[in-house]
Protein backbone atom coordinates (compact mmCIF):
# COMPACT_ATOMS: atom_id res chain seq x y z
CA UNK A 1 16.14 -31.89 23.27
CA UNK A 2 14.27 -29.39 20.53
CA UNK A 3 12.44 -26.52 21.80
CA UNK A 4 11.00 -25.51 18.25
CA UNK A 5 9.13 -22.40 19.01
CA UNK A 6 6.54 -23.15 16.22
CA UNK A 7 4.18 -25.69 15.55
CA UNK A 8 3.70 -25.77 12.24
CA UNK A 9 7.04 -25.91 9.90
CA UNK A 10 5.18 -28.07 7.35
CA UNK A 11 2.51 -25.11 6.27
CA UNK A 12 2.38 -24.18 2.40
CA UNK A 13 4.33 -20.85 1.77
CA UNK A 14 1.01 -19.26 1.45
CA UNK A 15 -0.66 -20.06 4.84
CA UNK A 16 2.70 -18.70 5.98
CA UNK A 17 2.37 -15.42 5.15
CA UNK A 18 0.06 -13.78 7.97
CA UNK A 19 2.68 -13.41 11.58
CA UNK A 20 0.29 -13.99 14.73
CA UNK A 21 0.83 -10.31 16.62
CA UNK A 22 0.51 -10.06 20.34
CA UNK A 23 -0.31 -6.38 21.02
CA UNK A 24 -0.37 -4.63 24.63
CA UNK A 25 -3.96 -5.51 24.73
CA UNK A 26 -3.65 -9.21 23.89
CA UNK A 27 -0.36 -9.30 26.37
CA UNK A 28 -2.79 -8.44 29.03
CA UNK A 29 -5.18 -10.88 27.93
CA UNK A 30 -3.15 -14.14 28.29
CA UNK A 31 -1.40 -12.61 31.25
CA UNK A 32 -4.66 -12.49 33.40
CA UNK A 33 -5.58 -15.62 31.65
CA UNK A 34 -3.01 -17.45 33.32
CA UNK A 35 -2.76 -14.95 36.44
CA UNK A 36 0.44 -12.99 36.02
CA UNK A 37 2.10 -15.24 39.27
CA UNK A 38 1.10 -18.27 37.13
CA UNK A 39 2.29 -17.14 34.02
CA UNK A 40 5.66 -16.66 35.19
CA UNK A 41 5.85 -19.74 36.86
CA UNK A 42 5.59 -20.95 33.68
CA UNK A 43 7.79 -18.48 32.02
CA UNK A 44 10.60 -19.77 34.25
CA UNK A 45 10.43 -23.34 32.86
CA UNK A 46 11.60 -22.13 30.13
CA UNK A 47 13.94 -19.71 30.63
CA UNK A 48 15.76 -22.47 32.96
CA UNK A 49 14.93 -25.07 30.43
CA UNK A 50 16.87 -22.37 27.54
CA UNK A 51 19.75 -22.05 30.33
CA UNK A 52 20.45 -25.57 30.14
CA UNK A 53 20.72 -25.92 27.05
CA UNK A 54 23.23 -23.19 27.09
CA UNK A 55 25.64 -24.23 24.03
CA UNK A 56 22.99 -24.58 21.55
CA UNK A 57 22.39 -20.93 21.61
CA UNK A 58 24.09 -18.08 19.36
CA UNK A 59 25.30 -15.62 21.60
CA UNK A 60 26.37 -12.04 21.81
CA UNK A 61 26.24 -8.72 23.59
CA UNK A 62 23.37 -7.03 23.20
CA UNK A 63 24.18 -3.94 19.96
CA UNK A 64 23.53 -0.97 21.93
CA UNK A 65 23.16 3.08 21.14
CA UNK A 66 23.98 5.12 23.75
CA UNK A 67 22.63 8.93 24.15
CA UNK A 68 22.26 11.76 26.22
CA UNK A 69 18.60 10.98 27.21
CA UNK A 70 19.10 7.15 27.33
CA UNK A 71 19.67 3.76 25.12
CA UNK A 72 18.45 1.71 22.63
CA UNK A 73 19.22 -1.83 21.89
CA UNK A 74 18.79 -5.06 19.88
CA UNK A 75 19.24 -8.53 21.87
CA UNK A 76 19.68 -11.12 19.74
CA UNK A 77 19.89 -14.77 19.84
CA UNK A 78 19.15 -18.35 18.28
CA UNK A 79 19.39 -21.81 18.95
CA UNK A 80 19.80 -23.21 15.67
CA UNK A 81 16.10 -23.77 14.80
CA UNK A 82 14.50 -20.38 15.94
CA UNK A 83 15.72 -16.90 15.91
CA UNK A 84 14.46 -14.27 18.38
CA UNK A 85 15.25 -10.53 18.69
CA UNK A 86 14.32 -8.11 21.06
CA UNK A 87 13.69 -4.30 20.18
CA UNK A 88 14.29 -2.45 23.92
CA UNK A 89 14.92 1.25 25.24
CA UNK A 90 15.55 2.73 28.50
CA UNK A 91 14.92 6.74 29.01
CA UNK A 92 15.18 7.38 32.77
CA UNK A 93 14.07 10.99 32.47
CA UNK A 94 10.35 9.87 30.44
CA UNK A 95 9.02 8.74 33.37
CA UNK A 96 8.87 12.56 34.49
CA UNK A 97 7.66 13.51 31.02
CA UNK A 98 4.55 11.12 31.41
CA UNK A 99 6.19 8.22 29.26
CA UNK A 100 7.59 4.47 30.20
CA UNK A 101 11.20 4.40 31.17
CA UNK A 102 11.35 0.86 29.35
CA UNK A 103 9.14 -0.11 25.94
CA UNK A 104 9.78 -2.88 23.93
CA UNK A 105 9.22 -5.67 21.37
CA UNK A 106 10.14 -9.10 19.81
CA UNK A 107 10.26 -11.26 17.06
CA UNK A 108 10.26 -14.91 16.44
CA UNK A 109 11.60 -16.51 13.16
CA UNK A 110 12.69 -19.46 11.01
CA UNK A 111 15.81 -20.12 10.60
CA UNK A 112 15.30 -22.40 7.86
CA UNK A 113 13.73 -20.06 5.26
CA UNK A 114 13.74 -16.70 7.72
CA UNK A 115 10.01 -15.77 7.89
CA UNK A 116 9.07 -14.62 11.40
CA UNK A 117 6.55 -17.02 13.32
CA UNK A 118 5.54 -14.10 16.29
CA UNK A 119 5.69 -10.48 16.75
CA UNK A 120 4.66 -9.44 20.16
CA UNK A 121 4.84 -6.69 22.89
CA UNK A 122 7.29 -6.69 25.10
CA UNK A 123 7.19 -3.79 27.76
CA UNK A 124 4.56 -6.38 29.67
CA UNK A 125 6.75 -9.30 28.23
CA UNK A 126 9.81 -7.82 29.30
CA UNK A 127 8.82 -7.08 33.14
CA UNK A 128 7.62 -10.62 33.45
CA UNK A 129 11.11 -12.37 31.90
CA UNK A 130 13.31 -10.60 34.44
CA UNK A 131 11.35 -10.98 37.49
CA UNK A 132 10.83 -15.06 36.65
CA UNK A 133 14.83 -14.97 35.71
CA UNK A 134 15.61 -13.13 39.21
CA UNK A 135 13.34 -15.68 40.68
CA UNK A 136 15.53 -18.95 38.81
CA UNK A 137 18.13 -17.74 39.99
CA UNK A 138 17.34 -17.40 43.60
CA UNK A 139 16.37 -20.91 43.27
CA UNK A 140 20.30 -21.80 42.88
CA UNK A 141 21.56 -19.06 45.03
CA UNK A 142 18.92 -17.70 47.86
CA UNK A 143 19.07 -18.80 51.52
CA UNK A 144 16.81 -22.40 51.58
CA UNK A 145 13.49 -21.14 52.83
CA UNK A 146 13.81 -18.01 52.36
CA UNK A 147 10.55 -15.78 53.63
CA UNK A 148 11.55 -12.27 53.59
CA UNK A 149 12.58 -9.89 50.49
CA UNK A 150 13.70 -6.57 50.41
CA UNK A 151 12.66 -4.52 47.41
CA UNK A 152 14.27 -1.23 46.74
CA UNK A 153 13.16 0.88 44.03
CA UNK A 154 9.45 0.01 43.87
CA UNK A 155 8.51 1.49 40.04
CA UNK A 156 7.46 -0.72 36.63
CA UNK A 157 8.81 -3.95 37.86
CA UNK A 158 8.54 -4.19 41.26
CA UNK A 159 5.28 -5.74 41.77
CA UNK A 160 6.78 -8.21 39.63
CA UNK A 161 9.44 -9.41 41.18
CA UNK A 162 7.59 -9.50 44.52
CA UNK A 163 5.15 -12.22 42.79
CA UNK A 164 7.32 -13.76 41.40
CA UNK A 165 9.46 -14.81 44.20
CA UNK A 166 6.46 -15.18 46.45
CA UNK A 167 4.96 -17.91 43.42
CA UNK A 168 8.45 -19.31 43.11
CA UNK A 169 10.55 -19.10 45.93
CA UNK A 170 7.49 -18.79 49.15
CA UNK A 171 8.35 -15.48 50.14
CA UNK A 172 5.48 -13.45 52.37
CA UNK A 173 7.32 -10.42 53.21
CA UNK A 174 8.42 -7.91 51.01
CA UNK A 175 9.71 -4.97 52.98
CA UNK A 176 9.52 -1.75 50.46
CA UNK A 177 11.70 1.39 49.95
CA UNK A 178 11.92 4.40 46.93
CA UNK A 179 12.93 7.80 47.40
CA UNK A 180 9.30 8.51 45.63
CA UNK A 181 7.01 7.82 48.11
CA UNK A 182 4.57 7.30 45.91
CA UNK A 183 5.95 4.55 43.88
CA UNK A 184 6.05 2.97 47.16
CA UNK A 185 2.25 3.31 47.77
CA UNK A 186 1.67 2.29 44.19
CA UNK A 187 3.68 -1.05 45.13
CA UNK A 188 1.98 -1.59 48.17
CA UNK A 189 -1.52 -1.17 47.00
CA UNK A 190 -0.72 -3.62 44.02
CA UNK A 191 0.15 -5.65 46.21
CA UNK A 192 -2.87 -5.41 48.91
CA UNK A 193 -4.58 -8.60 47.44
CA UNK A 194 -1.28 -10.94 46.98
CA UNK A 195 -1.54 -12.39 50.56
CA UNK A 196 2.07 -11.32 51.25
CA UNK A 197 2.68 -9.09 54.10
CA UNK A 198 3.74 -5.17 52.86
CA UNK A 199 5.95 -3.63 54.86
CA UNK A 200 6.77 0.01 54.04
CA UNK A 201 10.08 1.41 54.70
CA UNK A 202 11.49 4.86 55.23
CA UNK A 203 15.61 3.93 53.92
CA UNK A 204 17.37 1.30 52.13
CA UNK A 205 18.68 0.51 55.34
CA UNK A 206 15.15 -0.04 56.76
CA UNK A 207 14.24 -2.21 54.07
CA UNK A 208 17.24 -4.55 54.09
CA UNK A 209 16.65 -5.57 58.49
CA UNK A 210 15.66 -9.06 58.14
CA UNK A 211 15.98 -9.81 54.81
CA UNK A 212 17.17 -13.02 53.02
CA UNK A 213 17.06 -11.77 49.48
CA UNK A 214 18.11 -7.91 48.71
CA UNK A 215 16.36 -6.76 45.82
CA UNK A 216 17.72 -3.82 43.71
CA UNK A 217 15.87 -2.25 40.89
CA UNK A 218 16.04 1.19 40.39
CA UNK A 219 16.02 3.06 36.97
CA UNK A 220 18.66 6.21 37.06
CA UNK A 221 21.42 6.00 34.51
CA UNK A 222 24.45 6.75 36.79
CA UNK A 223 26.95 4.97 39.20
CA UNK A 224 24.95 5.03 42.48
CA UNK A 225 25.24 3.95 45.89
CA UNK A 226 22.10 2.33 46.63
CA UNK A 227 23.54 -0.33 49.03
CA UNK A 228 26.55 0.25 51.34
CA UNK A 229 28.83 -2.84 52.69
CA UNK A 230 27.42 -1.99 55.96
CA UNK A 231 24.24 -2.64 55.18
CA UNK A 232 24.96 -5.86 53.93
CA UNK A 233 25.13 -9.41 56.57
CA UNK A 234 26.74 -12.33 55.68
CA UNK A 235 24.10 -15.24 54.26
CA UNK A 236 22.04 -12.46 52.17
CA UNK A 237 20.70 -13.56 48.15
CA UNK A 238 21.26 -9.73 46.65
CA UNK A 239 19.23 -9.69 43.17
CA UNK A 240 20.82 -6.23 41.33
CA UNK A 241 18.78 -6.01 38.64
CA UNK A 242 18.88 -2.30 38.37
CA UNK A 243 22.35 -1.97 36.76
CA UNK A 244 22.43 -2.40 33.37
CA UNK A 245 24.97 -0.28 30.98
CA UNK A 246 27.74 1.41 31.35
CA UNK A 247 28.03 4.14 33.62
CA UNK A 248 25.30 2.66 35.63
CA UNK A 249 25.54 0.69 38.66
CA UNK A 250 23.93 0.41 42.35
CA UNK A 251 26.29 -1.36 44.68
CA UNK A 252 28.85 -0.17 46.52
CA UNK A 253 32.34 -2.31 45.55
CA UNK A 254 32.96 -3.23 48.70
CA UNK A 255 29.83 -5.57 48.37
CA UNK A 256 31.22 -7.31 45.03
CA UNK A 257 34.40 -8.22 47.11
CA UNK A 258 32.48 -9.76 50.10
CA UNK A 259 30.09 -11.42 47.37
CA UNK A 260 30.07 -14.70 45.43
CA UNK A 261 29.23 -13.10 42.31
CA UNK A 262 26.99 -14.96 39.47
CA UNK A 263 26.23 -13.65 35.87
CA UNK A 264 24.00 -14.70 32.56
CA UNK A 265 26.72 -13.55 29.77
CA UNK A 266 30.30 -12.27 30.99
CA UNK A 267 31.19 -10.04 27.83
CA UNK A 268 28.04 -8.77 28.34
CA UNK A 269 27.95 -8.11 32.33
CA UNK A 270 31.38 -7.07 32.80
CA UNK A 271 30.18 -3.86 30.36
CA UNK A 272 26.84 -3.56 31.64
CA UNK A 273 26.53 -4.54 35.10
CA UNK A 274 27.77 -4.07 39.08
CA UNK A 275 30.93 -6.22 37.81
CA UNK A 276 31.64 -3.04 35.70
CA UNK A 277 33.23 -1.86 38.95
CA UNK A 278 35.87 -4.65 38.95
CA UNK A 279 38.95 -5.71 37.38
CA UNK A 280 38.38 -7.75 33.92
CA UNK A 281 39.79 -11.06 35.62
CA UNK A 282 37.70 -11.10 38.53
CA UNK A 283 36.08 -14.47 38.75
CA UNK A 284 32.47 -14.78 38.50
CA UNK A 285 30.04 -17.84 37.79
CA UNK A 286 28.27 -18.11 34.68
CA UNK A 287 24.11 -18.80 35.85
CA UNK A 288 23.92 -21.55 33.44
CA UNK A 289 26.40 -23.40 34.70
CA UNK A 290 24.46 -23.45 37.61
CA UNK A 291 21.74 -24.51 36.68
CA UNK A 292 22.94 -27.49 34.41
CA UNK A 293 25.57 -28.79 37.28
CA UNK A 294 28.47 -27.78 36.52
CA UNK A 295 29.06 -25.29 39.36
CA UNK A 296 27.65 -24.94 42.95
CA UNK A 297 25.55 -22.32 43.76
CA UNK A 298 25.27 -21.64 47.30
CA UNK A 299 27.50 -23.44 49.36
CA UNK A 300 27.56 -22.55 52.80
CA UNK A 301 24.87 -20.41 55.13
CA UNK A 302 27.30 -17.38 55.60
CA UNK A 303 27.68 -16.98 52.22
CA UNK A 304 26.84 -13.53 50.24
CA UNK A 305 25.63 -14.64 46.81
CA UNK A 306 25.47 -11.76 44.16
CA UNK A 307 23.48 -12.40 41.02
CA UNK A 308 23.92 -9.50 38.77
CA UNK A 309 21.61 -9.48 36.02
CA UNK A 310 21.76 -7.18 33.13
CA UNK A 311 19.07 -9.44 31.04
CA UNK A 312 20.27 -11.22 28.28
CA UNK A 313 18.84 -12.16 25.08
CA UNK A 314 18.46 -16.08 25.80
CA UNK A 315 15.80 -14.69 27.95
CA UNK A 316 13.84 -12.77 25.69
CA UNK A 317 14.17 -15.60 23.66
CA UNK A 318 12.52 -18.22 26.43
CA UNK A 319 9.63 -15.88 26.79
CA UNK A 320 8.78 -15.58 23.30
CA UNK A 321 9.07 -19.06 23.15
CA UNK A 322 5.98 -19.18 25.97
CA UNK A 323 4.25 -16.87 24.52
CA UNK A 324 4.09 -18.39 21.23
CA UNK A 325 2.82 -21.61 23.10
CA UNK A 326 0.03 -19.79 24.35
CA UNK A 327 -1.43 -18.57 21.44
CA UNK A 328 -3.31 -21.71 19.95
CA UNK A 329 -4.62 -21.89 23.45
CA UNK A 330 -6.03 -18.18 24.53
CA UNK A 331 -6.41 -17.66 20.74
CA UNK A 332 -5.46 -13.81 22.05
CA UNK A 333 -3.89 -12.58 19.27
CA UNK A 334 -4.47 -10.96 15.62
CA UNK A 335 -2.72 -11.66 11.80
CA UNK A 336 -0.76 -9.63 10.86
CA UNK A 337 0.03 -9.30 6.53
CA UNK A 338 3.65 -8.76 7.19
CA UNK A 339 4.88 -10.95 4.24
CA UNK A 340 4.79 -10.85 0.49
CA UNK A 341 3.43 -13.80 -1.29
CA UNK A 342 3.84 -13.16 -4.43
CA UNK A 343 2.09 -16.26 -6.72
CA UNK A 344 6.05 -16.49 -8.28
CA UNK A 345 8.78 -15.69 -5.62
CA UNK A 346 10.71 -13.98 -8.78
CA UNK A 347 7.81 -11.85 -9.51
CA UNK A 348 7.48 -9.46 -6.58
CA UNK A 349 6.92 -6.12 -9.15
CA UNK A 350 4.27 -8.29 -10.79
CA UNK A 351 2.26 -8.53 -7.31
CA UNK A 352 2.82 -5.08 -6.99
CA UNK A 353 1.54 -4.31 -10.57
CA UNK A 354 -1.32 -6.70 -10.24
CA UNK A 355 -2.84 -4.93 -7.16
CA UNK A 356 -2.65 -1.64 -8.80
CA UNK A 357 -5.17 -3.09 -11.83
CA UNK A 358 -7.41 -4.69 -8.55
């Protein structure tokens, strides 16, 4: 099956030249178009559509640069038609310094004659791709009818996830817990209007009575603690999404032992996420395999299924690929003159030279 990502390939060079540009703004835009529970409905056709299709897809650890204050990577990927990249940072300390822990963007191109087809936002982008991935993979791995979710660490993508798995998955709990308080009443008044039922929580142990699926997402760049195995019952869905490089984790190990443990890209996870923790030959299930049949997901009621997501670039990928379907639709998005066009490809100094005299 193709999944080309743009819809015109047979263009003249020159129409070519102007790259449609999602900004925040325009982000917003198609999001509340859609609704943002809709949109990543949608979203996660195509991310489980892209897992599926798993072997047609370049693939490689994200190229990351590690610092004092935080990281910066590039997540690449391409399925033989389309090439994607994402741009992403995470900073845990600008949150206190009045900036976004996580900003981002993307790019769509060619890979027949390399000229990029999209470059969007992806801070919005980005929030919306992991909570409709967490949500595909509950699908596989959650307890059937699953009602209640646990969400600890309520900051940028918590309202999020909560959608997500209430559009996806039926949820109408979500049982909330930060050590900020105040994230926590952001969440919950976010959340007023969503028809689920908001129930605050004073401790991770609080929020995880009752729960089917165990949400994790919380943004400090060190090996915490935020679950212990005594917290955790047999038949739970845990969703660690929080863990993601090295050095960073949120799971006690005794979990990962007890756990059925599924991943999006080993040599990826095993630097990045709770699996960190383990030995290199611990066995874990690749998601895609999952989803295209090849392995079982959850198998028996008792079981403790882990899915520990670091994000992966097939991802970004599958949202860029929405977003660029969206575009002849909402029509929210601007031209950008990204590309020279010279009137001879061999003459680029001659454009140059030729808008000087203009």
């Amino acid at each position: 099956m193709k999944h080309t990502a743009t819809t015109s390939f047979n263009l003249a060079p020159s129409a070519l030249a102007m790259v449609p540009f999602v900004s925040v703004e325009n982000m917003m835009r198609i999001v509340n178009t859609l609704g943002p529970a809709n949109a990543m409905q949608q979203m996660s056709q195509y991310i489980e559509s892209d897992f599926a299709r798993w072997d047609q897809f370049d693939k490689t650890p994200r190229v990351a640069a590690h610092s004092r204050e935080g990281v910066i990577e590039l997540m690449p990927t391409s399925d033989g038609e389309t090439y994607g990249f994402k741009y992403v940072n995470g900073h845990p300390a600008n949150m206190a310094r009045g900036f976004q822990t996580v900003t981002a963007f993307g790019v769509l191109a060619r890979v027949d004659n390399g000229y990029p087809i999209l470059l969007s936002e992806m801070t919005v982008l980005t929030a919306l791709r992991t909570a409709a991935t967490s949500a595909v993979a509950a699908k596989y791995l959650a307890p059937p009818q699953s009602q209640t979710m646990a969400m600890i660490g309520n900051g940028a993508q918590c309202e999020f996830q909560a959608l997500a798995f209430q559009q996806i998955l039926g949820i109408n709990t979500v049982r909330l817990f930060d050590i900020d308080p105040a994230a926590t009443k952001k969440a919950a008044a976010n959340l007023a209007a969503s028809g689920l039922n908001i129930v605050t929580c004073t401790s991770s142990q609080d929020a995880v009575a009752g729960a089917d699926i165990i949400t994790t997402c919380t943004a400090d760049k060190q090996c915490a603690t935020i679950l212990t195995d005594n917290m955790i019952g047999s038949g739970v869905h845990i969703n660690a999404i929080g863990g993601d490089c090295p050095g960073k984790t949120e799971l006690h190990r005794d979990i990962l032992l007890r756990s059925d443990i599924f991943v999006e890209f080993p040599p990826q996870t095993r630097i990045e996420g709770e699996i960190q923790q383990l030995p290199e030959d611990h066995p874990v299930t690749e998601l895609w395999q999952v989803i295209a049949g090849k392995a079982q997901g959850r198998k028996s009621a008792d079981q403790i299924t882990l899915f520990d997501s670091v994000g992966f670039a097939t991802e970004d990928f599958s949202a860029l690929r929405f977003i660029h379907d969206q575009l002849a639709r909402t029509g929210h998005f601007v031209e950008l003159d990204m590309l020279a066009d010279p009137d001879d490809p061999r003459d680029l100094f001659g454009m140059v030279k030729r808008a000087q005299n203009a």
